[in-house]
Each structure stands twice: as C-alpha cells, then as structure tokens.
N, C-alpha and C. Protein backbone atom coordinates (compact mmCIF):
# COMPACT_ATOMS: atom_id res chain seq x y z
N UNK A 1 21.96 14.39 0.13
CA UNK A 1 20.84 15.12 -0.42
C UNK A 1 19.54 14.32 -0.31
N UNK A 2 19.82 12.81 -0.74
CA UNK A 2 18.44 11.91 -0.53
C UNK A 2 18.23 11.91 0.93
N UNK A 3 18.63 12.27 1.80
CA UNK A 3 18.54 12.13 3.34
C UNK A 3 17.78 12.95 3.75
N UNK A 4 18.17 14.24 3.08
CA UNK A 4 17.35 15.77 3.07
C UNK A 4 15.86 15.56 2.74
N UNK A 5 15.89 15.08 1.72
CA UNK A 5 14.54 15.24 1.10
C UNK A 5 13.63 14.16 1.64
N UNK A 6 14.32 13.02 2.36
CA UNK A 6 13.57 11.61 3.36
C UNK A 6 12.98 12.91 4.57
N UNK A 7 13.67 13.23 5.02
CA UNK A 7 13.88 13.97 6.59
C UNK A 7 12.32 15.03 6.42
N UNK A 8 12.83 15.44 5.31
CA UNK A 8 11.81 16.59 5.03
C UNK A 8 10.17 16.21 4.92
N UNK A 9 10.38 15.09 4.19
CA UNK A 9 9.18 14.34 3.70
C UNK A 9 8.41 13.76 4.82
N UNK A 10 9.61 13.43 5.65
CA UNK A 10 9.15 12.47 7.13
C UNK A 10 8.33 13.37 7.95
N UNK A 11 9.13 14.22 8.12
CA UNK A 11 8.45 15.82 9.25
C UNK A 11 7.04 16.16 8.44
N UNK A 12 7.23 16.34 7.44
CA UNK A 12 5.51 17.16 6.32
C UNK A 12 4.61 15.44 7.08
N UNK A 13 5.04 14.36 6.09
CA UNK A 13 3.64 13.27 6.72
C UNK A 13 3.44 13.47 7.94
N UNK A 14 4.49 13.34 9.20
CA UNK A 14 4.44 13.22 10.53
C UNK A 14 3.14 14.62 11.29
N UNK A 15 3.41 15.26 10.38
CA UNK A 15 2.48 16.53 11.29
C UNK A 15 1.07 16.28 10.69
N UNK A 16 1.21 16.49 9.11
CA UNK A 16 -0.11 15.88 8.42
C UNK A 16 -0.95 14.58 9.04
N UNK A 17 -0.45 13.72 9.70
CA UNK A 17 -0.74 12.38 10.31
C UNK A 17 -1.43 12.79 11.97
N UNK A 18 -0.70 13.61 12.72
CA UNK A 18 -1.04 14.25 13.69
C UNK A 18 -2.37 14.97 13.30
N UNK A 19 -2.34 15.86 12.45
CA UNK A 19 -3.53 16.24 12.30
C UNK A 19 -4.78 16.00 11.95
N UNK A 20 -4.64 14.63 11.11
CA UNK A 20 -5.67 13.63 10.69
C UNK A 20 -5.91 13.61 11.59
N UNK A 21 -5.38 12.81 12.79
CA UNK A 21 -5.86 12.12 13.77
C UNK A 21 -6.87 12.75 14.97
N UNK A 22 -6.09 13.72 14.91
CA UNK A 22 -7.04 15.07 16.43
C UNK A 22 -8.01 15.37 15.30
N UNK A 23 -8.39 15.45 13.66
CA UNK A 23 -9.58 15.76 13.06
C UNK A 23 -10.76 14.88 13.35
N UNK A 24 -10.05 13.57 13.67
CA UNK A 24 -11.03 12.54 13.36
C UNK A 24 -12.48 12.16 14.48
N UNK A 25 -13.34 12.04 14.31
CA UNK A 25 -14.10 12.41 15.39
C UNK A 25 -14.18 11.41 16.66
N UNK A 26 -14.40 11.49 18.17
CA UNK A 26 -14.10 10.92 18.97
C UNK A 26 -15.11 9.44 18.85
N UNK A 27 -14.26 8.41 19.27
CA UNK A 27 -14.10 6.94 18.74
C UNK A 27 -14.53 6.67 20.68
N UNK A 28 -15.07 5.54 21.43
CA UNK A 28 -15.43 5.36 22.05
C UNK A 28 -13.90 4.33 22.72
N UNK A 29 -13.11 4.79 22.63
CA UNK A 29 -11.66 4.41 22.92
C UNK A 29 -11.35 3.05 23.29
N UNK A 30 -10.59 2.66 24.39
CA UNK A 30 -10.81 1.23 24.51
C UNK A 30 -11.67 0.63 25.34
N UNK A 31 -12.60 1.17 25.86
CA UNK A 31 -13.40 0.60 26.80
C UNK A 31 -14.51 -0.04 25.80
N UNK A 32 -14.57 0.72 24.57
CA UNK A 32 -15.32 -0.02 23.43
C UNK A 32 -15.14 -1.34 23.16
N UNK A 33 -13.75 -1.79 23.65
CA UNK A 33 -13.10 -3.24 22.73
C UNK A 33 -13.69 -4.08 23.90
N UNK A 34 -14.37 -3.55 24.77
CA UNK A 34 -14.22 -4.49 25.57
C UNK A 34 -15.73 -4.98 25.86
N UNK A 35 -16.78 -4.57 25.12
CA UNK A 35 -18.02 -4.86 25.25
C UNK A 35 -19.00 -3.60 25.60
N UNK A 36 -18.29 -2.23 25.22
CA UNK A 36 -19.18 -1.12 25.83
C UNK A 36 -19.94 -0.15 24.55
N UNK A 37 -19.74 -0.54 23.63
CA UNK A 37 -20.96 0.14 22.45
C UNK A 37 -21.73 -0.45 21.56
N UNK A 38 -22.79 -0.40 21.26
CA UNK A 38 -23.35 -1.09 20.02
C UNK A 38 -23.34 -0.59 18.97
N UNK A 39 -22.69 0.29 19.02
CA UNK A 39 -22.61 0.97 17.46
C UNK A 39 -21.64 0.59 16.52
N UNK A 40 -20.40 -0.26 17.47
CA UNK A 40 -19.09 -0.32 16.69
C UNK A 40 -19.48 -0.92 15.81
N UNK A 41 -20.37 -1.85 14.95
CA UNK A 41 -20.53 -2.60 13.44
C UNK A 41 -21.24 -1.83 12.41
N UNK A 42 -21.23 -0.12 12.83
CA UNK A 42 -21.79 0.56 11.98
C UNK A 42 -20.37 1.05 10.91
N UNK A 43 -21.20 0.69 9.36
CA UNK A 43 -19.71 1.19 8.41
C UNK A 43 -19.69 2.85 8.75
N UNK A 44 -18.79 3.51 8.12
CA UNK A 44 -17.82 4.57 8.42
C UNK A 44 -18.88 5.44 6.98
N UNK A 45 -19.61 6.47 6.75
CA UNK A 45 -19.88 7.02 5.36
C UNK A 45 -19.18 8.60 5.29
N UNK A 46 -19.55 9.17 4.00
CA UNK A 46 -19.11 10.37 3.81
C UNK A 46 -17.61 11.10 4.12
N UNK A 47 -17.82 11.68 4.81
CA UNK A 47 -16.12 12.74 5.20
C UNK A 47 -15.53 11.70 6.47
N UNK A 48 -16.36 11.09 6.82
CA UNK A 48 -15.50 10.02 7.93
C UNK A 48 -14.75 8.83 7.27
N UNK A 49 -15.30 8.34 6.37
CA UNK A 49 -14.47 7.56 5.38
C UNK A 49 -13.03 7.61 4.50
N UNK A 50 -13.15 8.58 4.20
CA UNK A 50 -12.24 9.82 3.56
C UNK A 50 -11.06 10.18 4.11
N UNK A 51 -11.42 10.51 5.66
CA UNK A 51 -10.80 10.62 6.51
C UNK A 51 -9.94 9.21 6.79
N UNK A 52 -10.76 8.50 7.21
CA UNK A 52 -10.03 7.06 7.86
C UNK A 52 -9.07 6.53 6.67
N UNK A 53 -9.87 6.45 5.34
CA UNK A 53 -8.55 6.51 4.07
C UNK A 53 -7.44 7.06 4.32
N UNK A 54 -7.92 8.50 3.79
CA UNK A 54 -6.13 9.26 3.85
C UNK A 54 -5.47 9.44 5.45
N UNK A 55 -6.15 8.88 6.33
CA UNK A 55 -5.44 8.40 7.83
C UNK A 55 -4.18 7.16 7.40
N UNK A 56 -5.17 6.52 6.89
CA UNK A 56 -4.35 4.88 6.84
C UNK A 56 -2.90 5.35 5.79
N UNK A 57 -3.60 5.42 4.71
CA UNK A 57 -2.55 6.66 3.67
C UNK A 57 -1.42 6.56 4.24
N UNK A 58 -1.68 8.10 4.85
CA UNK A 58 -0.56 8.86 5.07
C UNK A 58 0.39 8.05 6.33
N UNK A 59 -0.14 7.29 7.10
CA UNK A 59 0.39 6.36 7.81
C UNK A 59 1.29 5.39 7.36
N UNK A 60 0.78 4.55 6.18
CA UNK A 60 1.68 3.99 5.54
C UNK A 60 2.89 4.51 4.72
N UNK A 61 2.34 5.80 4.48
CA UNK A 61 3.83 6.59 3.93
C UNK A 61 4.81 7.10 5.03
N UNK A 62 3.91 7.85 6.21
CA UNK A 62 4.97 7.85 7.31
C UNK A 62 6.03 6.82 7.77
N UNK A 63 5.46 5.07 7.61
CA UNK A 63 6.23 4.20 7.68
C UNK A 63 6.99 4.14 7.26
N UNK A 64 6.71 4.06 5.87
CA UNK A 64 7.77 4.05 4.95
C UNK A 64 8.74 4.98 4.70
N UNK A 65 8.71 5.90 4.88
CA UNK A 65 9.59 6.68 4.75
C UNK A 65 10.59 6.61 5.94
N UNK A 66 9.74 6.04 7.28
CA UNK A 66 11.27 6.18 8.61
C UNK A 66 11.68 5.29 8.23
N UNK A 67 11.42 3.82 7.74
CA UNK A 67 12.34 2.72 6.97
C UNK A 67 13.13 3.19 5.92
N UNK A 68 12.80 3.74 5.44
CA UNK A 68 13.96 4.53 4.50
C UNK A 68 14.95 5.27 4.98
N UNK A 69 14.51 5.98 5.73
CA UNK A 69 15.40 7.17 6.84
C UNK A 69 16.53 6.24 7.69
N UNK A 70 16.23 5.04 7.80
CA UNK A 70 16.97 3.93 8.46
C UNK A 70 18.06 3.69 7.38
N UNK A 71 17.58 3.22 6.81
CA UNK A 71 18.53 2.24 5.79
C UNK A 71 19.19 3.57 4.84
C-alpha cells in the first residue's frame, strides 16, 4: 500500500516538475556558461523567483521520493 501511494506521489511531482520547467522562461542555455551573456549576475524578481523556488521544491521531493521508491 506504501508503494502505491510512493508511485502515485512520484508520477503527480514528476509531471508537476515537467511543467515547471517548460513554464520557466527561456535561460540563454549553455553557451551562456561559457562567456556569452551579461546578464547572467542579474537576481531572479517576482513570478520568476517563485518559480525557480517551487522548481527546486518540487525537485527535491521528486528525489526523494524515487529514493524511497528504491528502498
């Protein structure tokens, strides 16, 4: 039954997490890391913040929960 309700929990974060992510607005990918924007030392305000929060969030619960789903 606890397996059920891991499984279940896993699938709800996993899509919720997907969807954060395609919400989040386009990031200058990796060509950024490599010396191509000057903007990257600007902080994050308003609904983009929020966002990047309950990103990280729900990420860490997705973790946690497939470690659980393991063991």
């Amino acid at each position: 039954m606890a397996k059920q309700v891991i499984l279940v929990a896993q699938i709800f974060t996993g899509i919720l997490l997907i969807g954060l992510v395609l919400l989040q607005g386009k990031g200058g990918g990796l060509g950024t890391a490599f010396g191509g924007s000057g903007g990257v030392y600007q902080s994050k305000r308003g609904v983009e913040r929020i966002m990047l929060i309950t990103t990280v969030i729900v990420a860490a619960l997705f973790l946690a929960l497939s470690i659980a789903s393991v063991s």
